[in-house]
Protein backbone atom coordinates (compact mmCIF):
# COMPACT_ATOMS: atom_id res chain seq x y z
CA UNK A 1 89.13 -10.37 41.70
CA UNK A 2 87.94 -10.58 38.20
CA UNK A 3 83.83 -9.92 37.41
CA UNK A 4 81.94 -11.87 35.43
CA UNK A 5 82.02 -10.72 32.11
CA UNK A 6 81.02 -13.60 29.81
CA UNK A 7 77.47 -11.86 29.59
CA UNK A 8 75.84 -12.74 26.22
CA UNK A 9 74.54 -10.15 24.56
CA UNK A 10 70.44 -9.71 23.78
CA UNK A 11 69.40 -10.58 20.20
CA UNK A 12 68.00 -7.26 18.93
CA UNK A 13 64.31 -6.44 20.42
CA UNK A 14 61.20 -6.73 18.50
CA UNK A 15 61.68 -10.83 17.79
CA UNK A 16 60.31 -13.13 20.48
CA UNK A 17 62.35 -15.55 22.50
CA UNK A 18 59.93 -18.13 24.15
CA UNK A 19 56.77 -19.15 23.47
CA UNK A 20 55.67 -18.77 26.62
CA UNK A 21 51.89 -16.62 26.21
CA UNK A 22 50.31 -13.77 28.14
CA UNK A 23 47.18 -13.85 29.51
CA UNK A 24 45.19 -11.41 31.33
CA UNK A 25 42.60 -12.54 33.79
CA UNK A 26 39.62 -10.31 33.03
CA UNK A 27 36.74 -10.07 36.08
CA UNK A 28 33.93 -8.24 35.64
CA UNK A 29 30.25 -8.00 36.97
CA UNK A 30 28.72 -7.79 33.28
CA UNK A 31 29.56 -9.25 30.01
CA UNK A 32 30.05 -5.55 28.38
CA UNK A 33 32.39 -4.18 31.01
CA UNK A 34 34.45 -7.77 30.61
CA UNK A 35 34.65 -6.93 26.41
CA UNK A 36 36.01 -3.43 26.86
CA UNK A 37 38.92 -5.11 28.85
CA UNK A 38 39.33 -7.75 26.60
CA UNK A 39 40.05 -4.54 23.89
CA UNK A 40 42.36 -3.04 26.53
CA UNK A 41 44.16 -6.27 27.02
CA UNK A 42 44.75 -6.74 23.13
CA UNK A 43 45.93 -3.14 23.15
CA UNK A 44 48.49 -3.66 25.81
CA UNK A 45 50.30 -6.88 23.77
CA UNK A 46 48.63 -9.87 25.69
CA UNK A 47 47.92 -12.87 23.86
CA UNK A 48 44.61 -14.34 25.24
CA UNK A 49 42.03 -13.18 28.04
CA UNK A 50 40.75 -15.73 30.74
CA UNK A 51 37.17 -14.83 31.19
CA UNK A 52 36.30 -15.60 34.81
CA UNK A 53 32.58 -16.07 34.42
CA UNK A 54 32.28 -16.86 38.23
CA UNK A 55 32.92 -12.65 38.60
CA UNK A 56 29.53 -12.36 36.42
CA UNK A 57 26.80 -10.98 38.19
CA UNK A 58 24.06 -12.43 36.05
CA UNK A 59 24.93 -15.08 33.68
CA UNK A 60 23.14 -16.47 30.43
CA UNK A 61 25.16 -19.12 29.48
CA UNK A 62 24.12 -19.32 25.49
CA UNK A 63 23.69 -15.70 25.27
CA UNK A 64 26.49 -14.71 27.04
CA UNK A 65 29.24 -17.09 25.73
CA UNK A 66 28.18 -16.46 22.09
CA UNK A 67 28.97 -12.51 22.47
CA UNK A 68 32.28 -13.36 23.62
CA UNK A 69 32.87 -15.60 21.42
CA UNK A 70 31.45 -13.78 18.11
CA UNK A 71 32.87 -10.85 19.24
CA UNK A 72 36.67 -11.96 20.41
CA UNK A 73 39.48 -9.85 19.19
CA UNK A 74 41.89 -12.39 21.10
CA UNK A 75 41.65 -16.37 22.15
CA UNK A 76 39.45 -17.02 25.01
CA UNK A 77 40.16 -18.94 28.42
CA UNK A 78 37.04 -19.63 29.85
CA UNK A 79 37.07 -20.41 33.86
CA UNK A 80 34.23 -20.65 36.02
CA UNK A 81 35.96 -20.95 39.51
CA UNK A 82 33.60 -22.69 41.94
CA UNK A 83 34.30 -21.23 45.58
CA UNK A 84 35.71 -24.66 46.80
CA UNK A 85 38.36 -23.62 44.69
CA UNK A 86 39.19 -20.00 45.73
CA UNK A 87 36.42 -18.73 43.24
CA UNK A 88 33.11 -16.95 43.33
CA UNK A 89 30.82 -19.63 41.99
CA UNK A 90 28.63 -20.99 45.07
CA UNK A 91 25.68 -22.85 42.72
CA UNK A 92 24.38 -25.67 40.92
CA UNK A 93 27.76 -27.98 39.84
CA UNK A 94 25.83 -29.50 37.00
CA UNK A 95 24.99 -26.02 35.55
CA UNK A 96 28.46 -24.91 36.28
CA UNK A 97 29.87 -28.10 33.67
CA UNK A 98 27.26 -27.29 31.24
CA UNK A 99 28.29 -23.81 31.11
CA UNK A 100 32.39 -25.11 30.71
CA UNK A 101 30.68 -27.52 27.91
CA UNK A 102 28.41 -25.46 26.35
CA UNK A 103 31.77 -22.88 25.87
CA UNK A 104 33.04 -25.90 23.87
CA UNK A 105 30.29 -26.46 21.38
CA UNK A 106 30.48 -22.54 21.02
CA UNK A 107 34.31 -23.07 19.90
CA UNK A 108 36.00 -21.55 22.76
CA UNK A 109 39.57 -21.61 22.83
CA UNK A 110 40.40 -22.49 26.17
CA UNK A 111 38.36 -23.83 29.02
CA UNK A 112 39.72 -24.80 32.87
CA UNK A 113 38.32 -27.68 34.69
CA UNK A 114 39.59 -28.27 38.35
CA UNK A 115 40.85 -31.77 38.88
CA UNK A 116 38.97 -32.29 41.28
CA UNK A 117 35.99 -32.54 38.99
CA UNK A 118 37.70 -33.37 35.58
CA UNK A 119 37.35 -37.13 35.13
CA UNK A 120 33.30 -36.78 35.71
CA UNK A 121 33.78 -33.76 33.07
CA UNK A 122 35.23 -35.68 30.35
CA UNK A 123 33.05 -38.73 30.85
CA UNK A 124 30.54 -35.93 29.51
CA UNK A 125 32.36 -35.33 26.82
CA UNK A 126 33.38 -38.55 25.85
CA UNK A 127 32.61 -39.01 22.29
CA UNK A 128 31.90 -35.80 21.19
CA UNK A 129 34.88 -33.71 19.16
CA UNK A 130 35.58 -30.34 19.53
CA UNK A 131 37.79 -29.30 17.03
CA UNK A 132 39.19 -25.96 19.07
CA UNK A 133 38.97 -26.25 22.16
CA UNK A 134 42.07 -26.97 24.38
CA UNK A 135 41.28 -28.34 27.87
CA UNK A 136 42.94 -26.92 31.01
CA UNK A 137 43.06 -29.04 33.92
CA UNK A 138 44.08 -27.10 37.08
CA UNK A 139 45.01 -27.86 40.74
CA UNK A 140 44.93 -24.56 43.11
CA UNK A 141 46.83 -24.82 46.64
CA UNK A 142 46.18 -21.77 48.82
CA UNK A 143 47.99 -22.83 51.75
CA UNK A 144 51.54 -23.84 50.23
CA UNK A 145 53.77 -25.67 47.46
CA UNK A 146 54.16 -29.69 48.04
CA UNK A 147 57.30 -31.20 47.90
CA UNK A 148 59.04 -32.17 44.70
CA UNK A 149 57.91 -35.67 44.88
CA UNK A 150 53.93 -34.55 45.59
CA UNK A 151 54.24 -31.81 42.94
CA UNK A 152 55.15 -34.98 40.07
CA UNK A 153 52.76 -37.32 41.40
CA UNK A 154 50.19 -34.14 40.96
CA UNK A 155 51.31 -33.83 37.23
CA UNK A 156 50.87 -37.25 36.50
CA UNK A 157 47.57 -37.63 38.17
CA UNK A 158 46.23 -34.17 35.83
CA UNK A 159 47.80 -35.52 32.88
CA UNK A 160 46.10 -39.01 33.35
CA UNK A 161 42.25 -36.90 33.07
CA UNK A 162 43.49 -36.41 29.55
CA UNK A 163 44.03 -32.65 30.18
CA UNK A 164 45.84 -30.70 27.07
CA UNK A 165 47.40 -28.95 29.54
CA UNK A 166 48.30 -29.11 33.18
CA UNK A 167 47.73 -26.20 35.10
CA UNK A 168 49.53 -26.20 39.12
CA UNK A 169 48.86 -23.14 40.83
CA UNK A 170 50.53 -23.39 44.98
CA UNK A 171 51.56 -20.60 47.22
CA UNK A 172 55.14 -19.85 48.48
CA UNK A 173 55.94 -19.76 52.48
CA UNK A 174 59.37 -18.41 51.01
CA UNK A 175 60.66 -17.77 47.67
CA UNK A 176 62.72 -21.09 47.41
CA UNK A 177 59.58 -22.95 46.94
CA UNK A 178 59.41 -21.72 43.66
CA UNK A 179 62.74 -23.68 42.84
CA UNK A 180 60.60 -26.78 43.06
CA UNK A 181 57.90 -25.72 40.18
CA UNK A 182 61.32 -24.50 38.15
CA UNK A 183 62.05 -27.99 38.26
CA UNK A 184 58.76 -29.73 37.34
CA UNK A 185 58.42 -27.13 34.87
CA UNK A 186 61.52 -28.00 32.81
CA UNK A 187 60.89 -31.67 33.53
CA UNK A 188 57.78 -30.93 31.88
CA UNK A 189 59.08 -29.38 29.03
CA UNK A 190 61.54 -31.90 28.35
CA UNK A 191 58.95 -34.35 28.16
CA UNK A 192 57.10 -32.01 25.99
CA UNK A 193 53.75 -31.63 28.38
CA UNK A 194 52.19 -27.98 28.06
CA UNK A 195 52.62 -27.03 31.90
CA UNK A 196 51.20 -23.51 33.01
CA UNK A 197 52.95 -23.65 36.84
CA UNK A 198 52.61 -20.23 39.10
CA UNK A 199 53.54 -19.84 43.06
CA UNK A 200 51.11 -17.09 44.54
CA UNK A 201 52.34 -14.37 46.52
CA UNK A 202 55.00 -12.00 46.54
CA UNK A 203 57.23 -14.44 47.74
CA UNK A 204 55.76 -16.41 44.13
CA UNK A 205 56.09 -13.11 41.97
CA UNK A 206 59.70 -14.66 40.02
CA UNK A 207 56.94 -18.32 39.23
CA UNK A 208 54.83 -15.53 37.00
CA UNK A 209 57.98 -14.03 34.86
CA UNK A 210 60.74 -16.81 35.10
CA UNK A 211 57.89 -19.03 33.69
CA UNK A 212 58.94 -17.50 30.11
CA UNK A 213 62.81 -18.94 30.73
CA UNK A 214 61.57 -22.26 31.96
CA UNK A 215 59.53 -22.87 29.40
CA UNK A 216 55.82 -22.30 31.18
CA UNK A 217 52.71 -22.60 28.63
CA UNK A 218 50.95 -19.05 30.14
CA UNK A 219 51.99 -16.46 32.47
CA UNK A 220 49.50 -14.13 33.97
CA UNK A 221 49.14 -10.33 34.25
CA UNK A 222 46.85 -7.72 35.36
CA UNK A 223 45.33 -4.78 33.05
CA UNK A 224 45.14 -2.17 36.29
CA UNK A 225 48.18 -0.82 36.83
CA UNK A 226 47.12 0.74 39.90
CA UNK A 227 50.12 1.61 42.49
CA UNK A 228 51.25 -2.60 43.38
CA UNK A 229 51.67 -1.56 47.35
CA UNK A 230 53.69 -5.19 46.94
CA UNK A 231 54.81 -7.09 44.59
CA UNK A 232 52.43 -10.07 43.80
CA UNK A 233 50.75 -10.45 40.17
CA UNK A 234 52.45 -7.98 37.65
CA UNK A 235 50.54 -5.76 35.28
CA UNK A 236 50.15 -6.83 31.51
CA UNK A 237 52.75 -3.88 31.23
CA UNK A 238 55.54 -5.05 33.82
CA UNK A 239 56.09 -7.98 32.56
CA UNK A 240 56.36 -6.28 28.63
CA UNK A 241 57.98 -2.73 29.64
CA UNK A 242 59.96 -3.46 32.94
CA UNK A 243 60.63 -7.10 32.61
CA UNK A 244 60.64 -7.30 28.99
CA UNK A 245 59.25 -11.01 28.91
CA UNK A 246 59.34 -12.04 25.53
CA UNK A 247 63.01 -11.65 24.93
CA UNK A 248 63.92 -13.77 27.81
CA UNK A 249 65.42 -17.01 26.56
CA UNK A 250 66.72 -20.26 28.13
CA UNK A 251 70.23 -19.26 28.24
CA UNK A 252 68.91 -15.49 29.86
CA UNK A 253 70.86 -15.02 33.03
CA UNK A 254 69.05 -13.78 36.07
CA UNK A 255 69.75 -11.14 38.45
CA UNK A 256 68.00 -9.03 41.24
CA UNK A 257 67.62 -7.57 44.85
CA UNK A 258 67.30 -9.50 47.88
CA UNK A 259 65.53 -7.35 50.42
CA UNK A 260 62.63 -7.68 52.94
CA UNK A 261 60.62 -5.82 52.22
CA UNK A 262 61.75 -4.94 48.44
CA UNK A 263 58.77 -3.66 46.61
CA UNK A 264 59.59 0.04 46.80
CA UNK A 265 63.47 -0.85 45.10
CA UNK A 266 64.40 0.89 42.11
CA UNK A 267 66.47 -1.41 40.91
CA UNK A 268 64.82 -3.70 39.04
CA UNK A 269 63.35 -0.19 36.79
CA UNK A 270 66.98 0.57 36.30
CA UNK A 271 69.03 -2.41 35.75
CA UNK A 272 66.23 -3.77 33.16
CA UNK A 273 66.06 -0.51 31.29
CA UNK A 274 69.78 -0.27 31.14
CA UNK A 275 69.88 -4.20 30.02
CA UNK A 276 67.47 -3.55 27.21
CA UNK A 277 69.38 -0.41 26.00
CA UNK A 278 72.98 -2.36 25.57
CA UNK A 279 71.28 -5.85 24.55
CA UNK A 280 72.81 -7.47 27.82
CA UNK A 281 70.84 -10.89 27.66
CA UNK A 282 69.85 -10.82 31.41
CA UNK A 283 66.78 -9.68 33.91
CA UNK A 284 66.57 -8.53 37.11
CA UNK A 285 63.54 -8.96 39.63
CA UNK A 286 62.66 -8.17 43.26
CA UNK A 287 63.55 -11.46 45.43
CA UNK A 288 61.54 -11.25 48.71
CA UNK A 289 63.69 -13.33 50.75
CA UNK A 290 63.51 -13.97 54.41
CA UNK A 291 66.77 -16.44 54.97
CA UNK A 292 69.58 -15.59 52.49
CA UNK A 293 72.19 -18.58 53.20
CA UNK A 294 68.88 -20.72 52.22
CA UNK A 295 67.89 -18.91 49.02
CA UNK A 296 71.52 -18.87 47.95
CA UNK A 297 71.95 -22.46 48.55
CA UNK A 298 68.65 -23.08 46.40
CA UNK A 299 69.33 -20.86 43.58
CA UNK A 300 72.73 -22.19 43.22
CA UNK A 301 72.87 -22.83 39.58
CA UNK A 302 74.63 -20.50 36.63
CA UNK A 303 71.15 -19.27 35.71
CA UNK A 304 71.66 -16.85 38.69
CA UNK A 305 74.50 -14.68 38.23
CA UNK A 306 74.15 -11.50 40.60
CA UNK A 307 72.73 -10.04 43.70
CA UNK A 308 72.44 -6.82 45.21
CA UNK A 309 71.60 -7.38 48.75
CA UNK A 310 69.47 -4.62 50.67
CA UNK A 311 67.97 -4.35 54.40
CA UNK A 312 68.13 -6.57 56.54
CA UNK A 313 70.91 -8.83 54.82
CA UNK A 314 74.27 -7.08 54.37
CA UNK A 315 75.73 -8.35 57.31
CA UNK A 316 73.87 -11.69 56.75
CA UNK A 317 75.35 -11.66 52.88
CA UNK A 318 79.31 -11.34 54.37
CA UNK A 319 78.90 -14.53 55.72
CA UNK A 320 77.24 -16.23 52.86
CA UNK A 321 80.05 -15.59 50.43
CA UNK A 322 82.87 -17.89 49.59
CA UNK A 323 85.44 -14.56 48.80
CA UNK A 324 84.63 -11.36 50.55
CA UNK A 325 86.52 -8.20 48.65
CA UNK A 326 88.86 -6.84 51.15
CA UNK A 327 87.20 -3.60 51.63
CA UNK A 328 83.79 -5.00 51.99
CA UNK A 329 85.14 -7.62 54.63
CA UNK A 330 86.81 -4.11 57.02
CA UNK A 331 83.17 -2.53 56.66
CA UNK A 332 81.55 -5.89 57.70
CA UNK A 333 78.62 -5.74 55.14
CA UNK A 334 78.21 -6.85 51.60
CA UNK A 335 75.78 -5.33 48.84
CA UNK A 336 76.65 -7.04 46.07
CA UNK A 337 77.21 -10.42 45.46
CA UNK A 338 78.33 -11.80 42.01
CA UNK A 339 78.69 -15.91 41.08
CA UNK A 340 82.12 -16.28 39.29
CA UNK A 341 81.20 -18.06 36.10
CA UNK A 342 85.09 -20.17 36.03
CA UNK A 343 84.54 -21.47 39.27
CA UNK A 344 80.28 -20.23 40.41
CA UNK A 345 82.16 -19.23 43.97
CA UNK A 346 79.93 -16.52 45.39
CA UNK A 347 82.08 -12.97 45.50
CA UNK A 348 81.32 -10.21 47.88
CA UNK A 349 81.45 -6.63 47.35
CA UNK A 350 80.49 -3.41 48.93
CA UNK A 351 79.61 -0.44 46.40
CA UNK A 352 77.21 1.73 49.06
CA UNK A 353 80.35 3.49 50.86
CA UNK A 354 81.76 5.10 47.61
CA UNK A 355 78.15 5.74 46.30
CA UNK A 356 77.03 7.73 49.56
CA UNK A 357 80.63 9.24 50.15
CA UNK A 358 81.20 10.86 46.87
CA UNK A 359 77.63 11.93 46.56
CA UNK A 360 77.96 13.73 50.36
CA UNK A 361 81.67 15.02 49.12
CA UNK A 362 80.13 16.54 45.83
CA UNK A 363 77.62 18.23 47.74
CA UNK A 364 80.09 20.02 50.47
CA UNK A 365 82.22 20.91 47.30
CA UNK A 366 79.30 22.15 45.73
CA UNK A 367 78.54 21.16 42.08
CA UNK A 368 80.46 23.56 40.23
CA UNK A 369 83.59 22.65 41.85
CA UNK A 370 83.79 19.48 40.92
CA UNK A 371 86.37 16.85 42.69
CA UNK A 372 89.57 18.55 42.03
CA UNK A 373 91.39 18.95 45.33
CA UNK A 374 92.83 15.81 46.44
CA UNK A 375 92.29 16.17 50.36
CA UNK A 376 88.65 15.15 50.72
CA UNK A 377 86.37 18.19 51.98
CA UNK A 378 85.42 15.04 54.91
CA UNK A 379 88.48 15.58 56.39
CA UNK A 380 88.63 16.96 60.11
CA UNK A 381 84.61 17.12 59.38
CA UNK A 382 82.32 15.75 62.87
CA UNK A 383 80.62 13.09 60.74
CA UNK A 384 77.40 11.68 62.86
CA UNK A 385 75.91 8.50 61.34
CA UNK A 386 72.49 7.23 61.98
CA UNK A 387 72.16 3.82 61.99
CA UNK A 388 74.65 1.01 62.79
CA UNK A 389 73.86 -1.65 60.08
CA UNK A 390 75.21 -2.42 56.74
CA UNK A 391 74.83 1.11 55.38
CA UNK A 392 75.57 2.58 58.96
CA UNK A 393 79.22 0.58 58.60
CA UNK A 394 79.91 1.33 55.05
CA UNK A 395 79.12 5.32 55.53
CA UNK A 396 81.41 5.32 58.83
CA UNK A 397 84.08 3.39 57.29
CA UNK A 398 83.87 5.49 54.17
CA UNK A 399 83.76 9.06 56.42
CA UNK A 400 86.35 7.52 58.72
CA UNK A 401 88.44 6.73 55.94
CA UNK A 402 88.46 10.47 54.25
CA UNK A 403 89.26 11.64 57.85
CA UNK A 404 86.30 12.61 59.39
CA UNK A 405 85.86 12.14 63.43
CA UNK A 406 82.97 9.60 63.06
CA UNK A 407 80.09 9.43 65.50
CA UNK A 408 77.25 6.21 65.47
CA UNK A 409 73.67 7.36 66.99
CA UNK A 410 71.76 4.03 66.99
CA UNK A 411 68.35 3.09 68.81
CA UNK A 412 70.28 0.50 70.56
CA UNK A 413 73.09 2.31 72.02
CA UNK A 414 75.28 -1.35 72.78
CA UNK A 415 75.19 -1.73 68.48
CA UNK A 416 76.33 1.98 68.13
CA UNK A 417 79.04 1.42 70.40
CA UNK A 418 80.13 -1.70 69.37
CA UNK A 419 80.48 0.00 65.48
CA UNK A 420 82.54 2.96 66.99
CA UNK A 421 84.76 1.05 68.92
CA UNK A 422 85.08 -1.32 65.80
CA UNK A 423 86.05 2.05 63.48
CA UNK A 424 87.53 4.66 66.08
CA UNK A 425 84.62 6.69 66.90
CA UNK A 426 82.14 7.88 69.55
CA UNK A 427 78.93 6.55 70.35
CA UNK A 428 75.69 7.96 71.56
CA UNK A 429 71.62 6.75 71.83
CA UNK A 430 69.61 8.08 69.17
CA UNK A 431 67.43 9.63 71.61
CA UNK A 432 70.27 12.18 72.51
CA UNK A 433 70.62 13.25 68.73
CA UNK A 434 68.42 15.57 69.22
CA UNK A 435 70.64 17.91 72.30
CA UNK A 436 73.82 17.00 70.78
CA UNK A 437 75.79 19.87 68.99
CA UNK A 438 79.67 20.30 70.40
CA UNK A 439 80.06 22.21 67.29
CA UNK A 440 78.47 24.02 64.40
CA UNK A 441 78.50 22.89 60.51
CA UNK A 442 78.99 19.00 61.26
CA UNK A 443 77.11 16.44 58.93
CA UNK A 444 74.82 14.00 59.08
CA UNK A 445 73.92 10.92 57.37
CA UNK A 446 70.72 8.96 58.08
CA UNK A 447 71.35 5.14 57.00
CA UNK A 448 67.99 3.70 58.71
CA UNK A 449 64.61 3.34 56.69
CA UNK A 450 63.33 6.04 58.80
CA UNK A 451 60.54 7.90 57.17
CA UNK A 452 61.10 5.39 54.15
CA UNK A 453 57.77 5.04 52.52
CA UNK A 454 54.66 4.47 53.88
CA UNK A 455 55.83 6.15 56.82
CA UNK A 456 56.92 9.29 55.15
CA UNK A 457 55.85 11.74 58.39
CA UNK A 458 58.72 10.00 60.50
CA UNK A 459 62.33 11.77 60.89
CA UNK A 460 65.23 10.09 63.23
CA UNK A 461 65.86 14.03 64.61
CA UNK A 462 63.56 17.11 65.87
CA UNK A 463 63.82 20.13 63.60
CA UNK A 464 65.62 21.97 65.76
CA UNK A 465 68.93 20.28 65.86
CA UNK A 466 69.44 20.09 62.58
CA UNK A 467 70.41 23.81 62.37
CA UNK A 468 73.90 23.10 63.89
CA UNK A 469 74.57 20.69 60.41
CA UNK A 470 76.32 21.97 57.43
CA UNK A 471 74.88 18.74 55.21
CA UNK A 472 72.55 16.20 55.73
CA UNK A 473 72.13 13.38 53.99
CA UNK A 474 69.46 10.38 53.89
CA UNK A 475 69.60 7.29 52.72
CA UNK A 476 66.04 6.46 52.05
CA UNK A 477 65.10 7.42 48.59
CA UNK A 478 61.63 6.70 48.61
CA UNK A 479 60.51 9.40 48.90
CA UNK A 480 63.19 11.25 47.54
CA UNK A 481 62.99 14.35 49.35
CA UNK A 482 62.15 12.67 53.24
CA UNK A 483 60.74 14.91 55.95
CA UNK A 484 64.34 14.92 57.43
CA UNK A 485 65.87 16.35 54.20
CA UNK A 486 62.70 18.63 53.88
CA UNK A 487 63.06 19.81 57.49
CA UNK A 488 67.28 20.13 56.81
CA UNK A 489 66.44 22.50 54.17
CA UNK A 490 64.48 24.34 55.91
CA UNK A 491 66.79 25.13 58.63
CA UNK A 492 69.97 25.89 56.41
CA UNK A 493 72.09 22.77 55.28
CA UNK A 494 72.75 21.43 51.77
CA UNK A 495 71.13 18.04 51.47
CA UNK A 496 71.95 15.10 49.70
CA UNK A 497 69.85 12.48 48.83
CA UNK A 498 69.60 9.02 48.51
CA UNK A 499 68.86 9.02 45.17
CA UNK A 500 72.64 10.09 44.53
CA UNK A 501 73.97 7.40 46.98
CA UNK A 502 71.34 5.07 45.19
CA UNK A 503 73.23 6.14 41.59
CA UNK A 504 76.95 5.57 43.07
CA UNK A 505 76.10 1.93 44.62
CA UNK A 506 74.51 1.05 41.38
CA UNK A 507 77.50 1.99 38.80
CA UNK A 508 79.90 -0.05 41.46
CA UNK A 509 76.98 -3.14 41.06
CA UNK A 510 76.89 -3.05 37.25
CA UNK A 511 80.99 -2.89 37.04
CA UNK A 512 80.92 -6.26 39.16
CA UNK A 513 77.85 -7.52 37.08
CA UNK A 514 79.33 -7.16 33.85
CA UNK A 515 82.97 -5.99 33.98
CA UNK A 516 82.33 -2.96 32.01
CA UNK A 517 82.25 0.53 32.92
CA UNK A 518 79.01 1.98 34.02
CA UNK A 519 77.37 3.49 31.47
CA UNK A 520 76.44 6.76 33.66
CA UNK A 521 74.78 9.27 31.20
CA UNK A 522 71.83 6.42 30.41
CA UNK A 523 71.64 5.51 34.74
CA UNK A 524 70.89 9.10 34.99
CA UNK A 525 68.51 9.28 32.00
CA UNK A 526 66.86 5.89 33.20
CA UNK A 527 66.43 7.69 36.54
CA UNK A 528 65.33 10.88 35.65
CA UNK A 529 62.64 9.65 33.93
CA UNK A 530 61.31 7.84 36.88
C-alpha cells in the first residue's frame, strides 16, 4: 500500500503565510494591571489586545480610554460585553454606547458592538467620521452552532448594520460543527468580507487555529499559560511555538489525534516540532471527537490528510476505513489512518504492536545488547496483558506472534475471553491478577488508562504480585513513571514505559504520513526535551 508522500514542503520560517492576526483578550480589574499585559502580549508576538472594559472594576471612561490609548504599544480592540451577552457589564446601556463611542473619538482601533444593539449604535454615529476606527459587529451563541443556512442568513444580517467586520462566535456539541464556520468562513473570504468566526469549547479548539488556513480576520489566545487541564482557548504561545500559526497557508495539510479525552496527547508537541524542523508544510491538532464514522465523513476533503486514532476508537477506526493493512485487520484495531491523495480512500494501519513489542524486547535484552539474536527474547515467555481493547489486541497479537503464551486480564472477563479465544490464549478477570502466579519471571503489559493522569494513585495490580514479573510494562505515559511501574520497580522487574511504546507507534505513524523514514534522533530530542 503506498503512503502519501506528495507532502509539500514548508517555505523557510520567519516569513508569514496568512494574514490572519493574533489577539489576546486582556481582563483585568484596573486599567494598570490591563497595560502590563498589554506589554506582555506585545512581548509574546500578538498583534493587537482586546481590552474587555466590562472586567474593569471602576471605570472612567475619558480618563481611562485616553491612557490606553496614549499609551498603546499595540492596536486596541475595545469590548464592553454587557452580561446579556456572556459579559460582565450589568448597567446603564446608554453609558455602555457612549463608552464604545467615546473609544472612537479617542481613535481606537477596534471597537465590538453586539448585533443585537448595532443598528441603534450607528444611528449614533451617523454622520460623524472616524478616520481609525474599524467597527466589529459580533453575534455570541452559548448554547450551539446554527445550521449552514442560519449561520449565512446571520452574516448577511451583521453585514447589513454596516459592520467592517463580522464577528460569529457559536459553541460546538461536537467537533463537526466547526465544518460549518470552515465553510462560511471561506465563503466569506471569497467574497472578500473580513469574517473573525470561532466555535467555543474544546470540541471548538481547531475554529481558533484553522482560522489562519481559512482565511479568518483574528484568532484569539490567552497570555497565562497556566497548565490547560483541556484543551479550549490556546495560549498566545501555542498557537506561535506548538502550532506555529503564521506559517500555515491555504494549501497547509492538516493532521492530528482523534481521542476522547485527548488533551494529555503528546502528539501534537511532537509531530509539530518535527514538521517545523524538516519544513513539512502540515499541522497537527488534538480532535476531540465523540463519533468517528461522523467526523470522518465531515472532514472528508484533501485538506485532511492523517489520523492517529487513540482511546476509545481503534476498533471503531477498522471499520471506518475503506483498506485496512493486513496486519492491522488480524489485530482488529487501527491507529493510524492516512487519506490516499490518488484516490482520498481512507487506509488503515496499526503501528502500536511493533512500538510496544520492540520497546518490551529491548528491555528483556537489556540495552547494551542490542537486537542481535534473531529468536525474540518473547518467545516461550507467559505474557499477561491488561486490557482487551485496541492496544490490549495489538500487544497480544504482537507477544503472540514472537511466541509468547499470551494471557488477557480484563474487567469484563466475557471481552478477555473473547480476545484469547480470538488469538490462542487464556483468559482471566482482572480481579484475579492479583493471586495469579503459575510461574516466576513472566511479564506484564498494562494497555488500560489505569492510573493515566489525573488519577495517577490508581494501579490495575496490588504490589505484591508484581514480584513474580520479570518486566512490566505500561502503556500510559502520562505520567511517565505510573504507580504500577513505580511499585514494579520496587519489587524487582525491569520496566518499560510508555513513553518507548509512545516513540515506536509514532515513527510507524510518520512513515505512513509522509513515506519517509522516521527521522528518530530529532523524535527523541523533541521528546526529551518535553
Amino acid at each position: 500500500m503506498d503512503s502519501p508522500n506528495a507532502l509539500s514542503t514548508a517555505p523557510a520560517a520567519g516569513s508569514r503565510k496568512n494574514a490572519t492576526l493574533i489577539c489576546v483578550p486582556i481582563m483585568g480589574e484596573s486599567v494598570e494591571k490591563m497595560e502590563i499585559d498589554v506589554d506582555k502580549a506585545k512581548a509574546g508576538g500578538a498583534d493587537l489586545v482586546e481590552i474587555r472594559l466590562d472586567s474593569l472594576k471602576t471605570f472612567d471612561p475619558y480618563r481611562d480610554l485616553n491612557a490606553f490609548i496614549q499609551h498603546r504599544s499595540l492596536p486596541l480592540l475595545f469590548t464592553y460585553r454587557p452580561k446579556w451577552e456572556g459579559g460582565m457589564y450589568d448597567g446603564d446601556e446608554n453609558k455602555r454606547l457612549d463608552a464604545l463611542r467615546l473609544a472612537m473619538e479617542l481613535g481606537a482601533d477596534y471597537i465590538d458592538i453586539e448585533l443585537q444593539v448595532a443598528h441603534e449604535f450607528y444611528d449614533s454615529i451617523r454622520g460623524k467620521t472616524f478616520n481609525k476606527t474599524k467597527v466589529i459587529v459580533s453575534s455570541h451563541n452559548y448554547q450551539l452552532t446554527p445550521s449552514i443556512e442560519d449561520l449565512g442568513n446571520l452574516v448577511a444580517r451583521i453585514q447589513a448594520t454596516g459592520a467592517d467586520i463580522v464577528k460569529i462566535a457559536t459553541t460546538a456539541l461536537d467537533i463537526t460543527d466547526v465544518a460549518r464556520m470552515f465553510q462560511i468562513m471561506v465563503h466569506s473570504q471569497v467574497r472578500r468580507v473580513p469574517f473573525i468566526g470561532l466555535v467555543m469549547g474544546d470540541r471548538g479548539l481547531i475554529s481558533r487555529i484553522l482560522s489562519a488556513k481559512f482565511g479568518g480576520y483574528l484568532t484569539f489566545g490567552t497570555l497565562e499559560s497556566g497548565v490547560v487541564s483541556a484543551p479550549g482557548q490556546p495560549t498566545l504561545k501555542d498557537l506561535l511555538y506548538l502550532y506555529n500559526l503564521r506559517q500555515l497557508a491555504p494549501d497547509t495539510k492538516v493532521f492530528g489525534i482523534i481521542g476522547k479525552p485527548v488533551g494529555h496527547s503528546k502528539s501534537p508537541i511532537l509531530f509539530n516540532e518535527v514538521f517545523k524542523s524538516i519544513g513539512l508544510n502540515g499541522v497537527y491538532l488534538f480532535l476531540l471527537v465523540d463519533d468517528l464514522a461522523n467526523f470522518l465523513r465531515t472532514y472528508s476533503s484533501t485538506d485532511f490528510v492523517g489520523f492517529s486514532v487513540t482511546i476509545p476508537h481503534k476498533e471503531t477506526a477498522l471499520k471506518c476505513c475503506d483498506e485496512v493493512d493486513p496486519v492491522a485487520k488480524s489485530i482488529g484495531a487501527v491507529n493510524c489512518i492516512v487519506r490516499r491523495p490518488t484516490d482520498g480512500k481512507l487506509i488503515g494501519y496499526n503501528t502500536d504492536y511493533v512500538g510496544a513489542i520492540t520497546a518490551i524486547e529491548n528491555g528483556l535484552r537489556g540495552k547494551h545488547n542490542g537486537s542481535s539474536t534473531t529468536i525474540s527474547p518473547l518467545a516461550g515467555k507467559l505474557f499477561v496483558v491488561i486490557g482487551a481493547g485496541g492496544a490490549g489486541k495489538a500487544l497480544a497479537y504482537g507477544a503472540k506472534a514472537k511466541g509468547a503464551r499470551v494471557v488477557i486480564a480484563n474487567r469484563t472477563y466475557d471481552h478477555a475471553r473473547k480476545l484469547a479465544y480470538a488469538i490462542g490464549g487464556d483468559a482471566l478477570a482482572l480481579a484475579d491478577l492479583d493471586n495469579y502466579h503459575p510461574e516466576d519471571g513472566m511479564i506484564l503489559a498494562n494497555t488500560t488508562s489505569i492510573g493515566m493522569q489525573p488519577k495517577v494513585d490508581e494501579t490495575p495490580v496490588s504490589k505484591h504480585a508484581l514480584k513474580y514479573y520479570s518486566l512490566v510494562f505500561d502503556a500510559v505515559y502520562t505520567p511517565k513513571i505510573t504507580r504500577l511501574l513505580k511499585e514494579a520497580e520496587e519489587s524487582g522487574a525491569t520496566i518499560v514505559t510508555g513513553l518507548e511504546m509512545f516513540m515506536g507507534q509514532a515513527y510507524g505513524q510518520y512513515e505512513n504520513f509522509t513515506g519517509l523514514p522516521a527521522p528518530k534522533e530529532l523524535f527523541r530530542k523533541i521528546m526529551e526535551n518535553y
